[in-house]
N, C-alpha and C. Protein backbone atom coordinates (compact mmCIF):
# COMPACT_ATOMS: atom_id res chain seq x y z
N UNK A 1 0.84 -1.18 0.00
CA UNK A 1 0.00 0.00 0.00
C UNK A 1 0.89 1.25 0.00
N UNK A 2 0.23 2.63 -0.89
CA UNK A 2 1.36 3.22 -0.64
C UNK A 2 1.39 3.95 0.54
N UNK A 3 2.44 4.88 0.87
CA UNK A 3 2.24 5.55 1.85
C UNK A 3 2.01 6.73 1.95
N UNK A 4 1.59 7.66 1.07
CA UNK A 4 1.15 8.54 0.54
C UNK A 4 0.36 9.11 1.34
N UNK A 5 -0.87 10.09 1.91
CA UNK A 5 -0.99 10.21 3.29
C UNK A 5 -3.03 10.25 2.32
N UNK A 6 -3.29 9.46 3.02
CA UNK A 6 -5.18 9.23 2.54
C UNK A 6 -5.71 10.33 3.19
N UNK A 7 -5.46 11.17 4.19
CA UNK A 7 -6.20 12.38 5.13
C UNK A 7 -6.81 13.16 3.74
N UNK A 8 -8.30 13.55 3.93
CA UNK A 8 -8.74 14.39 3.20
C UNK A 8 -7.83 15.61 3.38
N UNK A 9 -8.05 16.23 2.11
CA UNK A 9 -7.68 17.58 1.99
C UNK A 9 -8.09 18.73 1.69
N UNK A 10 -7.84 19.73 2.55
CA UNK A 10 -8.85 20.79 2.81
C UNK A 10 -9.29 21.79 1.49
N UNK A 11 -10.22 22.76 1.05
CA UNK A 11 -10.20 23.21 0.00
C UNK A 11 -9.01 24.19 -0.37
N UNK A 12 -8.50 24.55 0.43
CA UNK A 12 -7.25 25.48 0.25
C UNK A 12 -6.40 24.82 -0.58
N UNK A 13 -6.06 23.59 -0.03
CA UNK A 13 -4.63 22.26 -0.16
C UNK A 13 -5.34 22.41 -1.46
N UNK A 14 -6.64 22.19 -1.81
CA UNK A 14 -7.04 21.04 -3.33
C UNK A 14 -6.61 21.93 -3.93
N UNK A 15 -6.92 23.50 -3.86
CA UNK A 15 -6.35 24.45 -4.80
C UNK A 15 -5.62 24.60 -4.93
N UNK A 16 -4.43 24.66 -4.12
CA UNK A 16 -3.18 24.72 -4.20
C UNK A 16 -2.19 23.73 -5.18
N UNK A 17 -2.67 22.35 -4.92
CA UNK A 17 -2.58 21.46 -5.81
C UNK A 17 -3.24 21.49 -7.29
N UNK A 18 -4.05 22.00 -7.31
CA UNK A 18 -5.04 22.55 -8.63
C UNK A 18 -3.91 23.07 -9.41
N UNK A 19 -3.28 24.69 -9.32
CA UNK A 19 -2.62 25.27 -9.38
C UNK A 19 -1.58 24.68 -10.55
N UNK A 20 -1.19 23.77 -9.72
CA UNK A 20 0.19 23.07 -10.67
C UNK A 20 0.11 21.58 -11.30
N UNK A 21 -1.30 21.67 -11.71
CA UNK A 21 -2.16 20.55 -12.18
C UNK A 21 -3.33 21.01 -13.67
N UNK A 22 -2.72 21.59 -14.46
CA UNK A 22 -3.53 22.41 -15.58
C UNK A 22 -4.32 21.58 -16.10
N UNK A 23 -5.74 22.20 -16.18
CA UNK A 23 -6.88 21.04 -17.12
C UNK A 23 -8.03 20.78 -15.92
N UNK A 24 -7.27 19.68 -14.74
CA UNK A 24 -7.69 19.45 -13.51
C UNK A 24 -8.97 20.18 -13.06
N UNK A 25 -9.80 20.12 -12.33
CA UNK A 25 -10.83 20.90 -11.83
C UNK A 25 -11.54 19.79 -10.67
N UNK A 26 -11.96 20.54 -9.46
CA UNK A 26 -12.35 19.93 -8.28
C UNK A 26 -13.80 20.01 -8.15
N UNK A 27 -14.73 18.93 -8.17
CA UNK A 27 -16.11 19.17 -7.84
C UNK A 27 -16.48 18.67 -6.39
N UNK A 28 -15.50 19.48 -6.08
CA UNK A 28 -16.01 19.31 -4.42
C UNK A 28 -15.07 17.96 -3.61
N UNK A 29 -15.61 16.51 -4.28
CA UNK A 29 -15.55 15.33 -4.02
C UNK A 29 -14.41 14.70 -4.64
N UNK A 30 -14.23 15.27 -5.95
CA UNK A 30 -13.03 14.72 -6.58
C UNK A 30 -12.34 15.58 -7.93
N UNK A 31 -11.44 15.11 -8.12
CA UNK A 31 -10.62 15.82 -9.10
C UNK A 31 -11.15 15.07 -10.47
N UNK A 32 -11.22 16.24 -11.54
CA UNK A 32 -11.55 15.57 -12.70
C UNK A 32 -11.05 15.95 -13.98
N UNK A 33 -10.57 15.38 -14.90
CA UNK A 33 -10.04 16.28 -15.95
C UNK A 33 -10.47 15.10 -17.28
N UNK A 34 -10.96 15.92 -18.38
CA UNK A 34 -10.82 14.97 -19.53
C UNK A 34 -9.56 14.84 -20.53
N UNK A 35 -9.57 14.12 -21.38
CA UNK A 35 -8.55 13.73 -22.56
C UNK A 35 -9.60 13.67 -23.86
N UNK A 36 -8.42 14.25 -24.85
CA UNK A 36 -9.47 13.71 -25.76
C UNK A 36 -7.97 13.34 -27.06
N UNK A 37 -8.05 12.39 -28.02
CA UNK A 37 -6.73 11.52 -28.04
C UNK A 37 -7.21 11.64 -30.08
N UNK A 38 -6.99 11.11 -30.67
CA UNK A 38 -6.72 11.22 -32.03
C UNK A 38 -7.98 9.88 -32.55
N UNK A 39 -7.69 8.92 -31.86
CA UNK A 39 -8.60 7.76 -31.97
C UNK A 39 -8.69 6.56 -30.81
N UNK A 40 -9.72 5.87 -30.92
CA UNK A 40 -9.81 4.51 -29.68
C UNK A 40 -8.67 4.40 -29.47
N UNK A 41 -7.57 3.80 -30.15
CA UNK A 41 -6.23 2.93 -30.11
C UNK A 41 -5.60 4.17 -29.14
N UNK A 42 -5.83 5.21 -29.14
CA UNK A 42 -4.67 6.24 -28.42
C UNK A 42 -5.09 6.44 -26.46
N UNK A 43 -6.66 6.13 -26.95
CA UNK A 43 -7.61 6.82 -25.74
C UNK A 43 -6.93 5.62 -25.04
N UNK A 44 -7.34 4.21 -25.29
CA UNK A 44 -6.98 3.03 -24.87
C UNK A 44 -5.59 2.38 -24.23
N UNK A 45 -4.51 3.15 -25.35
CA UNK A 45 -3.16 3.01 -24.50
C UNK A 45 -2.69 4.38 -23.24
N UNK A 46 -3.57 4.88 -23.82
CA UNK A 46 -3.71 6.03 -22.33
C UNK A 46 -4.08 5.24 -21.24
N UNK A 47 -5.30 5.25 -21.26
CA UNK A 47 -6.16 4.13 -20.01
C UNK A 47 -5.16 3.04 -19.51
N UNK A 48 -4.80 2.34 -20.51
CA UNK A 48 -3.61 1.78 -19.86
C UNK A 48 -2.33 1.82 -19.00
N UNK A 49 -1.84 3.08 -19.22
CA UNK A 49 -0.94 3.44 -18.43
C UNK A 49 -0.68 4.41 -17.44
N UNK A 50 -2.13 4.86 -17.04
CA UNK A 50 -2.78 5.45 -16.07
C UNK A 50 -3.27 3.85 -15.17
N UNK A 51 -3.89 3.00 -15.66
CA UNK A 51 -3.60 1.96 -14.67
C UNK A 51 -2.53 1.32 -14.26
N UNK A 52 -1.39 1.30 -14.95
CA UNK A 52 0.02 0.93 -14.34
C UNK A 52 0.22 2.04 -13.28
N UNK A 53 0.54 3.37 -13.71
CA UNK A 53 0.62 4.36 -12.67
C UNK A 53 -0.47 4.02 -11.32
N UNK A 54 -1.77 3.88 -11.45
CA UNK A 54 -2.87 4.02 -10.62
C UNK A 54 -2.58 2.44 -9.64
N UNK A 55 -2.22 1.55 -10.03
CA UNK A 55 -2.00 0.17 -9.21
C UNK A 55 -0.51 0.20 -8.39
N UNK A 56 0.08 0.45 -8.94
CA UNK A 56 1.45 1.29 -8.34
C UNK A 56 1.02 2.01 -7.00
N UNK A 57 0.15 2.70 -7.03
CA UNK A 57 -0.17 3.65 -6.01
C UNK A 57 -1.27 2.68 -5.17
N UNK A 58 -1.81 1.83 -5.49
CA UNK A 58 -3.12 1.42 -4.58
C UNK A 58 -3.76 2.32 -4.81
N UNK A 59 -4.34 2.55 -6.24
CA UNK A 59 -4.80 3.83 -6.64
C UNK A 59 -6.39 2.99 -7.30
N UNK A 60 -7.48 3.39 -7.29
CA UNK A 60 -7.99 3.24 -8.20
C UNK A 60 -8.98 4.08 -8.69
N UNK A 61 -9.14 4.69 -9.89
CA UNK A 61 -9.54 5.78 -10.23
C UNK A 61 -10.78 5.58 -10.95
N UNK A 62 -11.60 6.72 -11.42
CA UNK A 62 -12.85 6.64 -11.99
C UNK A 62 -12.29 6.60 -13.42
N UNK A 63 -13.09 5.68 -13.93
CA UNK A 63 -12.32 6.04 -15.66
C UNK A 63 -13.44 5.82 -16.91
N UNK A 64 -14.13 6.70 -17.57
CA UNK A 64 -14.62 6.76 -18.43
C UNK A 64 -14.10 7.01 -19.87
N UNK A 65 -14.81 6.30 -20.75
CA UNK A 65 -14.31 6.00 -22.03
C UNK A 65 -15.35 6.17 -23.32
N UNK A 66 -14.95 7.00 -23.95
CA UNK A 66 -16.27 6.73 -25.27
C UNK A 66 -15.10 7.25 -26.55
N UNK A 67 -14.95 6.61 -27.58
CA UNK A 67 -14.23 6.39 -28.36
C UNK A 67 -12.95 6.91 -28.46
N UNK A 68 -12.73 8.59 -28.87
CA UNK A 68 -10.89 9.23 -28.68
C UNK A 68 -11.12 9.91 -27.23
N UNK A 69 -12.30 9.69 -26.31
CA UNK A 69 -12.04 10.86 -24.84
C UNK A 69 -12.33 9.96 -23.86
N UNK A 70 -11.59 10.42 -22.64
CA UNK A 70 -10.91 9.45 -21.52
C UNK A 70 -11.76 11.09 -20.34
N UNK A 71 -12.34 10.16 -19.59
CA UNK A 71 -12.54 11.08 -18.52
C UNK A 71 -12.34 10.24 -16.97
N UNK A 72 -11.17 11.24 -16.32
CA UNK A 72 -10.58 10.20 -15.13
C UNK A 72 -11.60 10.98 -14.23
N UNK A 73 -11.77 10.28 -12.80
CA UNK A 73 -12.24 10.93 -11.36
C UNK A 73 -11.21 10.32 -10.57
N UNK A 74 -10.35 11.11 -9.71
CA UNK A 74 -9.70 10.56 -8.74
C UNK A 74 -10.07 11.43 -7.42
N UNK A 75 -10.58 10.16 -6.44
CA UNK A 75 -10.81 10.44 -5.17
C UNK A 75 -10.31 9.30 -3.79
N UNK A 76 -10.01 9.25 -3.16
CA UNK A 76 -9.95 8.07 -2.28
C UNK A 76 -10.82 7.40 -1.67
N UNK A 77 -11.08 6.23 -2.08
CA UNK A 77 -12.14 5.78 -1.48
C UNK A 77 -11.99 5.24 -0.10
N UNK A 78 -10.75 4.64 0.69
CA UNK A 78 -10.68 4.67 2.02
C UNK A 78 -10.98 6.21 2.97
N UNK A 79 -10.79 7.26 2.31
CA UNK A 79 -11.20 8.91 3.09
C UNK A 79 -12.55 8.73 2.55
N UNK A 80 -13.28 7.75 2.48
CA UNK A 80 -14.74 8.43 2.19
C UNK A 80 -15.04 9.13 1.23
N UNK A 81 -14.40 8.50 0.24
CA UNK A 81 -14.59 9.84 -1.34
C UNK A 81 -13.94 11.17 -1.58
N UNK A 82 -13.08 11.32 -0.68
CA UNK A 82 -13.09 13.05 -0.51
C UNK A 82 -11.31 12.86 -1.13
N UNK A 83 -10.72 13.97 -1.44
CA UNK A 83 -9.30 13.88 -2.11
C UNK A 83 -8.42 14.13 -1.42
N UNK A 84 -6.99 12.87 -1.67
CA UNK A 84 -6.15 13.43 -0.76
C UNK A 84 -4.97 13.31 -1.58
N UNK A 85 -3.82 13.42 -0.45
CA UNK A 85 -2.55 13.57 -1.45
C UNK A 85 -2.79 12.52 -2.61
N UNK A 86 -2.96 11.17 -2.05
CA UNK A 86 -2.77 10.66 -3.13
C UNK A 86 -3.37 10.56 -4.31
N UNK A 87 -4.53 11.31 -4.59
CA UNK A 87 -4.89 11.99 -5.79
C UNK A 87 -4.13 13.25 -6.38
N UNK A 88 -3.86 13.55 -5.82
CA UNK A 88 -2.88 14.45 -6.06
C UNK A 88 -1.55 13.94 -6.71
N UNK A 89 -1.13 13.46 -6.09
CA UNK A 89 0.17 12.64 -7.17
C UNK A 89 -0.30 11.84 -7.83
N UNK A 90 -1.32 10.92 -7.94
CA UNK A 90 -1.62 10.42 -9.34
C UNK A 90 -1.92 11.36 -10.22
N UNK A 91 -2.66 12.69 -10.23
CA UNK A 91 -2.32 13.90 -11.17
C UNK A 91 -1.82 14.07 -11.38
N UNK A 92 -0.20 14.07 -11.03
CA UNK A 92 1.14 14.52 -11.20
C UNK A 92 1.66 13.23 -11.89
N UNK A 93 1.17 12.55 -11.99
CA UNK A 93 1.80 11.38 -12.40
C UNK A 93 1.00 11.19 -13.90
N UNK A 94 0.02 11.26 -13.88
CA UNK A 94 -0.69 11.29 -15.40
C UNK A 94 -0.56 12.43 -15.95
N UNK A 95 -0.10 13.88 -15.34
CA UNK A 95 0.34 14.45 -16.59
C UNK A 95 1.37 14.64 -16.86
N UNK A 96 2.38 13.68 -16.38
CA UNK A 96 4.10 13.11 -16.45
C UNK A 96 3.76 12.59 -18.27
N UNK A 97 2.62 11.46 -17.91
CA UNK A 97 2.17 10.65 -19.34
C UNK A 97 1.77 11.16 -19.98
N UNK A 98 1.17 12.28 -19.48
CA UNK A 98 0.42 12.99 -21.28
C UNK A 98 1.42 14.63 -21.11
N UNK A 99 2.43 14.49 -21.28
CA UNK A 99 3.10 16.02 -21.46
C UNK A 99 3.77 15.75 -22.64
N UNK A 100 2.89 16.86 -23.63
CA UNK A 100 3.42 16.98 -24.82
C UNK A 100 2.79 15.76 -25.79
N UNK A 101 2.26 15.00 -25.19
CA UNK A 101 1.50 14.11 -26.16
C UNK A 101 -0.19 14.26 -26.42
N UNK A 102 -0.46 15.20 -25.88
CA UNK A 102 -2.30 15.08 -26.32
C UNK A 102 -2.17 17.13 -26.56
């Protein structure tokens, strides 16, 4: 498991983290950002390596799919839905994967 710290985080923190997370946007409960990719085959090896990143972490994220657009939700579900660091670095970590490629 990682050790990453599950404590919700306050709306200040989410913004703060917002900040240096472009696209990103907080509905309260969770962080959300879409993709939108060239075709299936691109959306798909995305999804993919957002779940390598996301299992790595004991991460598991919301993930919607309809042909080239990928829409993630990351929240923790041991904090009761609400976001904590470690949504936060899986943000930082998926837009490690998509910098400069979408």
């Amino acid at each position: 498991m990682s050790k990453i710290s599950r404590t919700p985080l306050t709306e200040p923190e989410i913004n703060t983290a917002l900040a240096e997370l472009p696209g990103w946007i907080s509905t309260g409960q969770k962080l959300v950002k879409k993709f939108q990719f060239g075709n299936f085959r691109e959306a798909l090896a995305f999804i993919v390596r957002v779940g390598l990143e996301a299992e790595g972490l004991d991460h598991h994220p919301e993930i919607k799919n309809v042909y080239n657009k990928v829409e993630l939700g990351l929240n923790t579900h041991d904090a009761g839905g609400c976001v904590t660091a470690l949504d936060t670095e899986l943000a930082k970590r998926i837009e490690k994967l998509t910098a400069g490629r979408i």
